[in-house]
Protein backbone atom coordinates (compact mmCIF):
# COMPACT_ATOMS: atom_id res chain seq x y z
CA UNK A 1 -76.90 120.03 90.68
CA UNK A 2 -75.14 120.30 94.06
CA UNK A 3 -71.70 119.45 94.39
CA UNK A 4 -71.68 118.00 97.15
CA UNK A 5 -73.80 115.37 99.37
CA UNK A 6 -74.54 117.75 102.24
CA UNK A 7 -75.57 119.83 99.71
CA UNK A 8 -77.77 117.94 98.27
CA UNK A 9 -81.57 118.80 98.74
CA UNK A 10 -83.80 116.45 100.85
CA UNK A 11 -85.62 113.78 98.43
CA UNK A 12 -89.05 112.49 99.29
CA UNK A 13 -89.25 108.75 100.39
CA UNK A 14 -90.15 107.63 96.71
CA UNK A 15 -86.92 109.62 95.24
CA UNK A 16 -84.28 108.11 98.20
CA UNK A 17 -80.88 108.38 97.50
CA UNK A 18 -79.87 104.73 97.16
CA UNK A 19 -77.09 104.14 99.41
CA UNK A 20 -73.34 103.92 98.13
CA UNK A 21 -72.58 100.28 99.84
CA UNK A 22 -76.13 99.01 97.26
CA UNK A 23 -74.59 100.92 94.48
CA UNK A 24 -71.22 99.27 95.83
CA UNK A 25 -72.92 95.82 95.62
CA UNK A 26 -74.82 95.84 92.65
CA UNK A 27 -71.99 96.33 90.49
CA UNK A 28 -70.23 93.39 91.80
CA UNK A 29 -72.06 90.64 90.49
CA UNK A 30 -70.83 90.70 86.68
CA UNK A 31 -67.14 91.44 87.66
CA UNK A 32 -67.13 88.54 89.70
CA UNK A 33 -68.82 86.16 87.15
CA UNK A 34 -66.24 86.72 84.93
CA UNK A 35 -63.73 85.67 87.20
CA UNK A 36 -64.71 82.99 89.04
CA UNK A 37 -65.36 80.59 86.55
CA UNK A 38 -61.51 80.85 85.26
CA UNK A 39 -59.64 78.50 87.59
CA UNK A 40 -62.29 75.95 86.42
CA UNK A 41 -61.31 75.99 82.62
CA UNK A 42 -59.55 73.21 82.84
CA UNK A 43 -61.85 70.85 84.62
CA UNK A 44 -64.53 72.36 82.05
CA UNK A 45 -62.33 70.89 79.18
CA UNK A 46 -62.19 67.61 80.95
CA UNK A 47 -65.71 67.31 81.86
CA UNK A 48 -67.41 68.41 78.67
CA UNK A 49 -64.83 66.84 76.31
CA UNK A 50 -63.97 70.38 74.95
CA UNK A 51 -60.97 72.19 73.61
CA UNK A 52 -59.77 74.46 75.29
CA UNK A 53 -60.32 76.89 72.46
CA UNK A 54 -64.14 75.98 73.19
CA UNK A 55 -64.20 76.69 76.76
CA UNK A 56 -61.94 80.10 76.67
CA UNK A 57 -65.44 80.85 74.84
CA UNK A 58 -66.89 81.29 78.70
CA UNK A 59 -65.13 83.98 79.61
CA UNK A 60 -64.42 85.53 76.07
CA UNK A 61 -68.73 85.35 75.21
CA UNK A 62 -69.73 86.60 78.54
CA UNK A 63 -67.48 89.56 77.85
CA UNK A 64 -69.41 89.94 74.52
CA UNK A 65 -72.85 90.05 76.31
CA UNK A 66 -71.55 92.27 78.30
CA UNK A 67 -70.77 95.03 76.30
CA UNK A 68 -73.38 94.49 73.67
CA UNK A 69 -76.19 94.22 76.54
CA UNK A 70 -74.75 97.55 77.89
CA UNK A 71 -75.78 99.69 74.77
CA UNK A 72 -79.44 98.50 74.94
CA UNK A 73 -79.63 98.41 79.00
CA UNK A 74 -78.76 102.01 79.37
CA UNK A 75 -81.18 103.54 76.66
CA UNK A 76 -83.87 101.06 78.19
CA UNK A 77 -83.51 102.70 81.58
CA UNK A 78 -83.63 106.36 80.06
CA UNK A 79 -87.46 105.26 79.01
CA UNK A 80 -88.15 103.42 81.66
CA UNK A 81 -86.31 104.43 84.78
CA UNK A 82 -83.46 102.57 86.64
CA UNK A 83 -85.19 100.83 88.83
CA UNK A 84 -87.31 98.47 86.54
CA UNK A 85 -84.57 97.93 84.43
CA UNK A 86 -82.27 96.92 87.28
CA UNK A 87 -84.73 94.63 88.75
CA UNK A 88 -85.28 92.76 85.72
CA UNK A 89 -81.37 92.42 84.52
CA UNK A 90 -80.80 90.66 88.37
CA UNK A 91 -83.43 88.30 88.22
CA UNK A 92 -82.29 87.28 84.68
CA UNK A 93 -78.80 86.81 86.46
CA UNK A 94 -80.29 84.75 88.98
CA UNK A 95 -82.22 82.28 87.29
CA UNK A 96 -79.71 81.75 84.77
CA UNK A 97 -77.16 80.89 87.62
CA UNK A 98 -79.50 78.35 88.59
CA UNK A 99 -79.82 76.99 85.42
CA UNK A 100 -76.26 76.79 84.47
CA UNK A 101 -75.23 75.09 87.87
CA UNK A 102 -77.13 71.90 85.86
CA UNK A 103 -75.92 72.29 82.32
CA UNK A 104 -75.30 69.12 80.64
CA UNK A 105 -73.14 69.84 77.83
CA UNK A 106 -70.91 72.85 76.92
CA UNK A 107 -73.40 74.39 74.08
CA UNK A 108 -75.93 75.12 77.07
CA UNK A 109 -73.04 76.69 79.49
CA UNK A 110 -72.16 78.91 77.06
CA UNK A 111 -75.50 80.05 75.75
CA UNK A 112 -76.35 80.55 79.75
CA UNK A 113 -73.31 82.64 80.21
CA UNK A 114 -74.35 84.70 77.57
CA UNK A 115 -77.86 85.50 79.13
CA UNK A 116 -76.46 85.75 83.11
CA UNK A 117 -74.03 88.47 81.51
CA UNK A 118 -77.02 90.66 79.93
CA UNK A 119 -78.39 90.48 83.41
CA UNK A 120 -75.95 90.96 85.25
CA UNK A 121 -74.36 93.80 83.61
CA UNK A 122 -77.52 96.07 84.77
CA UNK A 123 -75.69 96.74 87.49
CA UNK A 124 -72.52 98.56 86.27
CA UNK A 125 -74.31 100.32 83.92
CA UNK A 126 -77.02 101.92 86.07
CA UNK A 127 -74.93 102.52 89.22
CA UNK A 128 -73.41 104.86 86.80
CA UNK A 129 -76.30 106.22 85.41
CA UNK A 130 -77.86 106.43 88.76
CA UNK A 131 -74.46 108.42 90.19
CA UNK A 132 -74.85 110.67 87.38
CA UNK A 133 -78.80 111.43 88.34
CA UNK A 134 -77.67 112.49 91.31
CA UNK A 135 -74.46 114.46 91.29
CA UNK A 136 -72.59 116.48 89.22
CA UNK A 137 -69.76 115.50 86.73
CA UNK A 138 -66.80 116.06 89.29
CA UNK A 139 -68.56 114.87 92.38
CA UNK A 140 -69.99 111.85 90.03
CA UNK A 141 -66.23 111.27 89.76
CA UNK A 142 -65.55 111.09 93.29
CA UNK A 143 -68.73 108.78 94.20
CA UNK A 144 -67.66 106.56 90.88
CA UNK A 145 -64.72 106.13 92.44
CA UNK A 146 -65.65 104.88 96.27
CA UNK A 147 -68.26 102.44 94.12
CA UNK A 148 -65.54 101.22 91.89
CA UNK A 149 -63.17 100.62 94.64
CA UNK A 150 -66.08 98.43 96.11
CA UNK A 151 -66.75 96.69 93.17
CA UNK A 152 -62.78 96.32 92.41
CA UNK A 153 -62.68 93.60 95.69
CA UNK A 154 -65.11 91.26 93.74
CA UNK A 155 -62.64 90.39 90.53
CA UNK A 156 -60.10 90.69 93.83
CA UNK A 157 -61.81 87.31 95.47
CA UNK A 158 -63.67 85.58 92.55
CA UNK A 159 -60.27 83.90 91.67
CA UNK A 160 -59.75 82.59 94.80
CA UNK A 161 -63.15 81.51 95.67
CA UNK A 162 -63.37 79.82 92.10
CA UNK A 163 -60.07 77.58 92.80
CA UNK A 164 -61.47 77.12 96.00
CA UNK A 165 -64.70 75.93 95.24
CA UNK A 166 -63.12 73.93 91.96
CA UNK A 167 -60.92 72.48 94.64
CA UNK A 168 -63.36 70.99 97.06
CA UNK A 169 -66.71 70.72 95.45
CA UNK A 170 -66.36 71.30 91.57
CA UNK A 171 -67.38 74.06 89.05
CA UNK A 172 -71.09 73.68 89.44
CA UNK A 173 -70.62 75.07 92.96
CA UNK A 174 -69.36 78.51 91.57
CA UNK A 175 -72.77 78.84 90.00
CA UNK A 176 -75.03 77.36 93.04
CA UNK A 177 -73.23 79.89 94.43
CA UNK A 178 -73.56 82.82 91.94
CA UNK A 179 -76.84 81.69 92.42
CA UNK A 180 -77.39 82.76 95.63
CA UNK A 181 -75.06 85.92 95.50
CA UNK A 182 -77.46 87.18 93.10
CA UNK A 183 -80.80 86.18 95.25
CA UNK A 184 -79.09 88.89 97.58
CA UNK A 185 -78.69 91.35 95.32
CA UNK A 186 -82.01 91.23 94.12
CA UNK A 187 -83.63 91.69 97.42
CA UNK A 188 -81.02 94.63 98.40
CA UNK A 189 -82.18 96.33 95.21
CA UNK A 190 -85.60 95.94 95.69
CA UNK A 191 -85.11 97.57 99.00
CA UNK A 192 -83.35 100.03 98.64
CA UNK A 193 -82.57 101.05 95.37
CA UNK A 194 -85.36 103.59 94.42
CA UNK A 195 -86.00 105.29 91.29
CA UNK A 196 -83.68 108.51 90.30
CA UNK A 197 -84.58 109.18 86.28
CA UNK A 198 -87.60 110.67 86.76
CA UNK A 199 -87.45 112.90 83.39
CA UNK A 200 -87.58 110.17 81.01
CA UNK A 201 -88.69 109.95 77.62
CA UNK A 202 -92.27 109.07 76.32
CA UNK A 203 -91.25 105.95 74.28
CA UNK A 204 -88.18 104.75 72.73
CA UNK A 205 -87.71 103.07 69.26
CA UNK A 206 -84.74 102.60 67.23
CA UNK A 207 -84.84 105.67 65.49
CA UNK A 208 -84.50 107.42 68.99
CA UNK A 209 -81.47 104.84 70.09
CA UNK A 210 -79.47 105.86 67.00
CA UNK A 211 -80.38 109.62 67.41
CA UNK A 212 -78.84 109.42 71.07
CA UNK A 213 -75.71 107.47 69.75
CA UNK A 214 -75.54 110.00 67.26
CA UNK A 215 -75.06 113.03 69.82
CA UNK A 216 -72.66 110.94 71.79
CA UNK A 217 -70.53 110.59 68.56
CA UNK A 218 -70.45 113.73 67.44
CA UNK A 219 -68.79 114.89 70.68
CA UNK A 220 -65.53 114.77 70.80
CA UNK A 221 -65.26 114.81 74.53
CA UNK A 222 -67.11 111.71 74.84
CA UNK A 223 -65.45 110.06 72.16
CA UNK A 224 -61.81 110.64 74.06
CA UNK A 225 -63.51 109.84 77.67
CA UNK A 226 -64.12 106.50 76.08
CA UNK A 227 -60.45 105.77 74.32
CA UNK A 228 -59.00 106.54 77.60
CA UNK A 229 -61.35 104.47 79.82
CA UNK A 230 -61.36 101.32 76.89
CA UNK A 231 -57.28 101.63 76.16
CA UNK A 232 -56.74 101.60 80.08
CA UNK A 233 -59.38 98.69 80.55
CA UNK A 234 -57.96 96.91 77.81
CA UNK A 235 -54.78 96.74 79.55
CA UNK A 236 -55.88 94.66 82.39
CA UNK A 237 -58.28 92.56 80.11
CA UNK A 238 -54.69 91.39 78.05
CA UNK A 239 -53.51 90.29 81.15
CA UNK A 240 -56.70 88.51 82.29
CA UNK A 241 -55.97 86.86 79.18
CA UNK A 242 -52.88 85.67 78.75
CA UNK A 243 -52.00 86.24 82.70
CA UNK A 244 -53.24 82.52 83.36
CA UNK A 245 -51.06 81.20 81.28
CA UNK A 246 -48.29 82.87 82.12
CA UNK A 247 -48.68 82.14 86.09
CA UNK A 248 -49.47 78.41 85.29
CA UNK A 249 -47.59 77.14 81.97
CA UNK A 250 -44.37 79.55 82.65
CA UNK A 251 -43.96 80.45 85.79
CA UNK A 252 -45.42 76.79 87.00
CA UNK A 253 -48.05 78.88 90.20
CA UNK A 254 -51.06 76.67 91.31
CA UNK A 255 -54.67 77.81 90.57
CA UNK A 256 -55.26 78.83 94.32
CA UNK A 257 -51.44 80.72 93.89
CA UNK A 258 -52.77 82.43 91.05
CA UNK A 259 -56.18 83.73 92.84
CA UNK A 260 -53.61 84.76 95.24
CA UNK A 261 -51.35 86.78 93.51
CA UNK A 262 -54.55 88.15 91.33
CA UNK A 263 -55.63 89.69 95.00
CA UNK A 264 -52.73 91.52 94.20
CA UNK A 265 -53.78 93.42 91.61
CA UNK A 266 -57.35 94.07 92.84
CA UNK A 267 -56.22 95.54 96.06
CA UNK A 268 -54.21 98.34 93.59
CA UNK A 269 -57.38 98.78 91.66
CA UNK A 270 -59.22 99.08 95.16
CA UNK A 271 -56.53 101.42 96.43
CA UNK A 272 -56.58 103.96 92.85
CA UNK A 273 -60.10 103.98 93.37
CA UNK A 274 -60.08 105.46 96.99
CA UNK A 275 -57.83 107.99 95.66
CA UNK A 276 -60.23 109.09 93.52
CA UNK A 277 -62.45 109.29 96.35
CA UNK A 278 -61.19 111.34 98.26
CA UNK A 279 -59.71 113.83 95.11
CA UNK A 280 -61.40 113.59 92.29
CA UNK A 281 -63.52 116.48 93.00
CA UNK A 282 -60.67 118.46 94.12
CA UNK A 283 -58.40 117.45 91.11
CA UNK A 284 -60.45 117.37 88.16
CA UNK A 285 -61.23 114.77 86.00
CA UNK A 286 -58.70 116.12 82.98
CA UNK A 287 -55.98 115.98 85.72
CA UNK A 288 -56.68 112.54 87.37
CA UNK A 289 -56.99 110.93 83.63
CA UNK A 290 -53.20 112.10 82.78
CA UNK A 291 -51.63 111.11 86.42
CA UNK A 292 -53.61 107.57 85.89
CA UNK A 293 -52.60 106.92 82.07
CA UNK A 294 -49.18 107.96 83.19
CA UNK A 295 -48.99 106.02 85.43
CA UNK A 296 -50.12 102.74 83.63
CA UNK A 297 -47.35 103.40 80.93
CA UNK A 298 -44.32 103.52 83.91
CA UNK A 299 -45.98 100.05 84.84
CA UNK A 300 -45.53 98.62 81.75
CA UNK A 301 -42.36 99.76 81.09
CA UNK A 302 -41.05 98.33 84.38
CA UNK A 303 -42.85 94.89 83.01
CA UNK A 304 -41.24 94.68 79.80
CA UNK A 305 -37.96 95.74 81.20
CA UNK A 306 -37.71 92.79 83.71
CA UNK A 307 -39.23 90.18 81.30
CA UNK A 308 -37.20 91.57 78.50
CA UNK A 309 -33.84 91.17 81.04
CA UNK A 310 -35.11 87.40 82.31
CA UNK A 311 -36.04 88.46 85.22
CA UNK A 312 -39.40 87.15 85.47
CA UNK A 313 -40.97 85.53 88.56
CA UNK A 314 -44.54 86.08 90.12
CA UNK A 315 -43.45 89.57 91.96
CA UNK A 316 -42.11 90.79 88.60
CA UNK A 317 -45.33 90.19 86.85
CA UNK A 318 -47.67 91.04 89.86
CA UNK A 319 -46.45 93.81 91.14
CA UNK A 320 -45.74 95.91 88.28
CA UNK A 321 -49.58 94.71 87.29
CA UNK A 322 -50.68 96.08 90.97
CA UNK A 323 -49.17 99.43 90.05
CA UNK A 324 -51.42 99.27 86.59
CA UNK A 325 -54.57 98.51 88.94
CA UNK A 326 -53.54 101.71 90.74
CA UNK A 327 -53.62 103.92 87.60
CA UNK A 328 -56.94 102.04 86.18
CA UNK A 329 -58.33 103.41 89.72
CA UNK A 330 -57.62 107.01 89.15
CA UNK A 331 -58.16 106.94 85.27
CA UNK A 332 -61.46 104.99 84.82
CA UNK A 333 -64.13 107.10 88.04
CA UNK A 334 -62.92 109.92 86.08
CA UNK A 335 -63.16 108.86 82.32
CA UNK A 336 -66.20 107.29 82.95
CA UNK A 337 -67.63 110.42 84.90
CA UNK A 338 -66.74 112.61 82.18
CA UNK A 339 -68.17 110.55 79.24
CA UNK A 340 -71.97 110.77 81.31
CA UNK A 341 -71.19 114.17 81.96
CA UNK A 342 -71.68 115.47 78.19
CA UNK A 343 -74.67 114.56 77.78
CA UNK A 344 -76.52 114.33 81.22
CA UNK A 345 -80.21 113.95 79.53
CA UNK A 346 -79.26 110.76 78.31
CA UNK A 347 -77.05 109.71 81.15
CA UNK A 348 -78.40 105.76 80.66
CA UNK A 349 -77.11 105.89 76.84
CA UNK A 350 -73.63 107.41 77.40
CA UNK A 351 -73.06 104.88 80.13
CA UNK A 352 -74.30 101.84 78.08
CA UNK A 353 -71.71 103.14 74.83
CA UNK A 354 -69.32 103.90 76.83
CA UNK A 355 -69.46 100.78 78.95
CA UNK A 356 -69.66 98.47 75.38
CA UNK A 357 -66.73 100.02 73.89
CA UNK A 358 -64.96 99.50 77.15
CA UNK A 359 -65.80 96.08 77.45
CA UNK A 360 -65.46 95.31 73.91
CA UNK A 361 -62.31 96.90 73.82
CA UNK A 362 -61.38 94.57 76.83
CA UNK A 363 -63.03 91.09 75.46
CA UNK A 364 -60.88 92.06 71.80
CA UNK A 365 -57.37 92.25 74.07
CA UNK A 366 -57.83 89.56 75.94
CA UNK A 367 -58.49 87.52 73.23
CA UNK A 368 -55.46 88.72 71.18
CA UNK A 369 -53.11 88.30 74.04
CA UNK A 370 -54.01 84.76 74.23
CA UNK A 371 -53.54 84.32 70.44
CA UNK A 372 -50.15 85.77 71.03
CA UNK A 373 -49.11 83.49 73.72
CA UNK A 374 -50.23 80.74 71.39
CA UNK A 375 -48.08 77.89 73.35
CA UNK A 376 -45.08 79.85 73.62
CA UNK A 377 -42.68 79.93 76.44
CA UNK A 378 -42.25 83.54 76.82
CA UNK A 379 -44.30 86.78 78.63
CA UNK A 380 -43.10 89.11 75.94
CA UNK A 381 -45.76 89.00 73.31
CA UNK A 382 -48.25 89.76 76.56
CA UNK A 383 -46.03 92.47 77.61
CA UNK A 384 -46.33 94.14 74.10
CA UNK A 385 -49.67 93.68 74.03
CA UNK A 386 -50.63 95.61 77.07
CA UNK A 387 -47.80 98.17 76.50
CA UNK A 388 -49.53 98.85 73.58
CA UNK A 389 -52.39 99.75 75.03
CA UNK A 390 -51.02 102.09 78.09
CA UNK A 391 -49.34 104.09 75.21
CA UNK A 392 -52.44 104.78 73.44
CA UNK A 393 -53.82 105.60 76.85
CA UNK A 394 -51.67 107.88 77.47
CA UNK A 395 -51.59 109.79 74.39
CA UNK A 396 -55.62 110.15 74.51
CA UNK A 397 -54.92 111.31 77.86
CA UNK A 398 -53.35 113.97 76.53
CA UNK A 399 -55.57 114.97 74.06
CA UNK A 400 -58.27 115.44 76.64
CA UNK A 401 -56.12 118.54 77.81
CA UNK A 402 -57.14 120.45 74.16
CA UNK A 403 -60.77 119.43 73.67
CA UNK A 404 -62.53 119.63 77.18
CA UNK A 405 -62.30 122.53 79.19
C-alpha cells in the first residue's frame, strides 16, 4: 500500500479515488444532527407537553442509533462495498428529515431520530473504511485527520444555526433544513464517491459478523485503539451533556451565546485535527495518541482547578474545553487509524466496533454528567466526570507504548 498520495498507483475511472472535501462532507451530516437540535430542547418541552427528561431522549437515542447502527453498517459494506451501503444510509437520512420536520407528537420525533441516525451515521463509518482502502495505517492517520478537521466545523456551527433557526422560524426548520443538507450529500456521493472494497466477501450472516468481532477482540491493539479513542470521546460527550446546563442555568449565557462559545471548542478540534495532518505520518500514531491524551488531562486539570477555586465564567469553562478539542484532534485520526489498521481485511467491521464503542462510550457520559448535575448549582460534578475520563485516557495511552510496535 503506498504511503503516500503521489505514490499512489493510477485507478481506473470505476475505482476513483473519492475526493477528500466528499469524504470531508459526508461525515458531517450525523455530527451536525446531533447538535442542532439542542438549543431547541426547550421549545420541544413546551410544544409537545414533555419533560424534559423525555426530550433529552433526542439527543441521548440518536446517540444510541448511532453507535449500534455503526456495528452492522461497517460489516454490511465489507459484503457489499461502500458505495451501496453509503447511498442507502443518506437517503434514509433524508427522508426521515423530511418526515420529522412534520411530527405531531414527541413518540414520532424520537422514533425518527432514531432512524435519520442509522442513516446518517454511514458516513463516518465508511469515510473511514474507505481511507483505510486506500492508504496505509500511518498515512490513513494523516488523511483521517484533514477529514476529521472538516467534519469537526459541523458540531462547530450546528449550535448556532439551531438557536438561530429556533430563534426566527422554530425547530421544524432545523429539520426542513437537515432535509435539504442531506439532498446534497446524496447527490455529491452519488457523484463522486466510487467504490474502493473491491475484495469483499461472498455473503455475510451472523455467524460471519461474530467471527469478525471475534478477531477484533482478541487483539489487544485494537482493543486499546478503542479505550483511547472512546475515553477521549467521552470527554467531550460529558460536556455536551451537562455543558448546556452549565452555560444556561449557572453561568446565565443565551442559547445563541452558547452556540457561540461552543464554536470555541470546535475550532480546537478543527485545529488538533490539522495537526495531525500535516504529522501524523511523520510522528506515528503511538506518539500522537500520548501527546493528545496528555494533553486532554492538563485541560482538565486547569478546569477543575478554576471551578474548584470559584473562578468560573464562560472563558474558564470554554477555553480550557478548546484545549481538550485540541488533544481529541491529535488523539482520535490516530486511534481510529490504528484500530482499522489491525485488521485491514475487514476494515468496514473494525470501523463500525470501534465507532459503537466510541459513541456508546460518549451517549453513556453524557448521560451521566447530566444525572450528576441533577439541578445543582455547581460545575464540579461535570468537571469530575470528564476528568475521569482524560485519566483513563491517558493511562491507555500509555499502554499502547508496550503492546503495538
Amino acid at each position: 500500500m503506498p504511503s503516500s498520495i503521489s505514490e499512489a498507483p493510477a485507478l481506473s475511472p470505476e475505482r476513483r479515488r473519492p475526493s477528500l472535501l466528499s469524504l470531508v462532507v459526508i461525515s458531517t451530516l450525523s455530527p451536525f444532527a446531533i447538535n442542532v437540535i439542542v438549543p431547541s430542547m426547550p421549545a420541544l418541552e413546551k410544544d409537545f407537553h414533555a419533560s424534559f427528561a423525555t426530550v433529552q431522549l433526542v439527543l441521548s437515542l440518536f446517540l444510541a442509533s448511532v453507535a449500534i447502527s455503526q456495528i452492522v453498517i461497517g460489516p454490511l459494506s465489507d459484503r457489499f462495498g461502500r458505495r451501496p451501503v453509503l447511498l442507502s444510509g443518506l437517503s434514509i437520512f433524508t427522508a426521515t428529515s423530511a418526515l420529522a420536520s412534520l411530527a405531531n407528537d414527541i413518540e414520532s420525533l424520537l422514533a425518527l431520530r432514531v432512524l435519520q441516525a442509522a442513516g446518517g451515521c454511514t458516513g463516518i463509518v465508511l469515510a473511514r473504511a474507505i481511507v483505510r482502502d486506500l492508504y496505509d495505517r500511518r498515512k490513513a492517520a494523516s488523511v483521517i485527520g484533514y477529514v476529521t478537521m472538516g467534519l469537526a466545523m459541523a458540531p462547530m456551527v450546528a449550535p448556532l444555526f439551531g438557536g438561530l433557526l429556533q430563534q426566527n422560524f422554530g425547530w421544524r426548520a432545523q429539520f426542513v433544513m437537515l432535509t435539504i443538507f442531506g439532498a446534497l450529500v446524496l447527490a455529491l456521493a452519488w457523484r463522486d464517491v466510487s467504490e474502493t472494497h473491491h475484495a469483499r466477501t461472498e455473503r455475510i450472516a451472523f455467524a460471519t459478523l461474530f467471527r469478525d468481532f471475534g478477531y477484533l477482540l482478541k487483539e489487544p491493539a485494537f482493543l486499546v485503539y478503542t479505550a483511547v479513542s472512546s475515553l477521549a470521546t467521552s470527554v467531550f460527550f460529558a460536556f455536551l451533556g451537562g455543558g448546556a446546563y452549565v452555560a444556561g442555568t449557572i453561568l446565565g449565557l443565551s442559547p445563541i451565546a452558547y452556540g457561540s462559545w461552543f464554536a470555541v471548542l470546535s475550532i480546537g478540534y478543527a485545529f488538533g485535527n490539522f495537526l495531525s495532518g500535516r504529522f501524523a505520518e511523520k510522528v506515528g500514531v503511538r506518539r500522537m495518541t500520548l501527546a493528545g491524551s496528555s494533553l486532554l488531562l492538563i485541560a482538565q486539570l486547569v478546569l477543575l482547578a478554576l471551578i474548584a477555586s470559584g473562578h468560573l465564567s464562560a472563558p474558564a469553562l470554554f477555553l480550557p474545553m478548546c484545549v481538550g478539542g485540541i488533544s481529541n484532534g491529535l488523539v482520535l485520526p490516530s486511534t481510529i487509524a490504528g484500530a482499522i489498521s489491525v485488521r485491514p481485511e475487514i476494515a468496514g467491521t473494525a470501523a463500525g466496533l470501534q465507532g459503537a464503542t466510541q459513541i456508546g462510550s460518549g451517549a453513556i457520559s453524557s448521560a451521566i454528567a447530566g444525572a450528576v448535575l441533577a439541578g445543582g448549582m455547581s460545575a464540579l460534578p461535570l468537571s469530575a466526570v470528564m476528568l475521569t475520563g482524560a485519566v483513563a485516557a491517558f493511562a491507555f495511552s500509555v499502554i499502547l507504548f508496550r503492546i503495538v510496535r
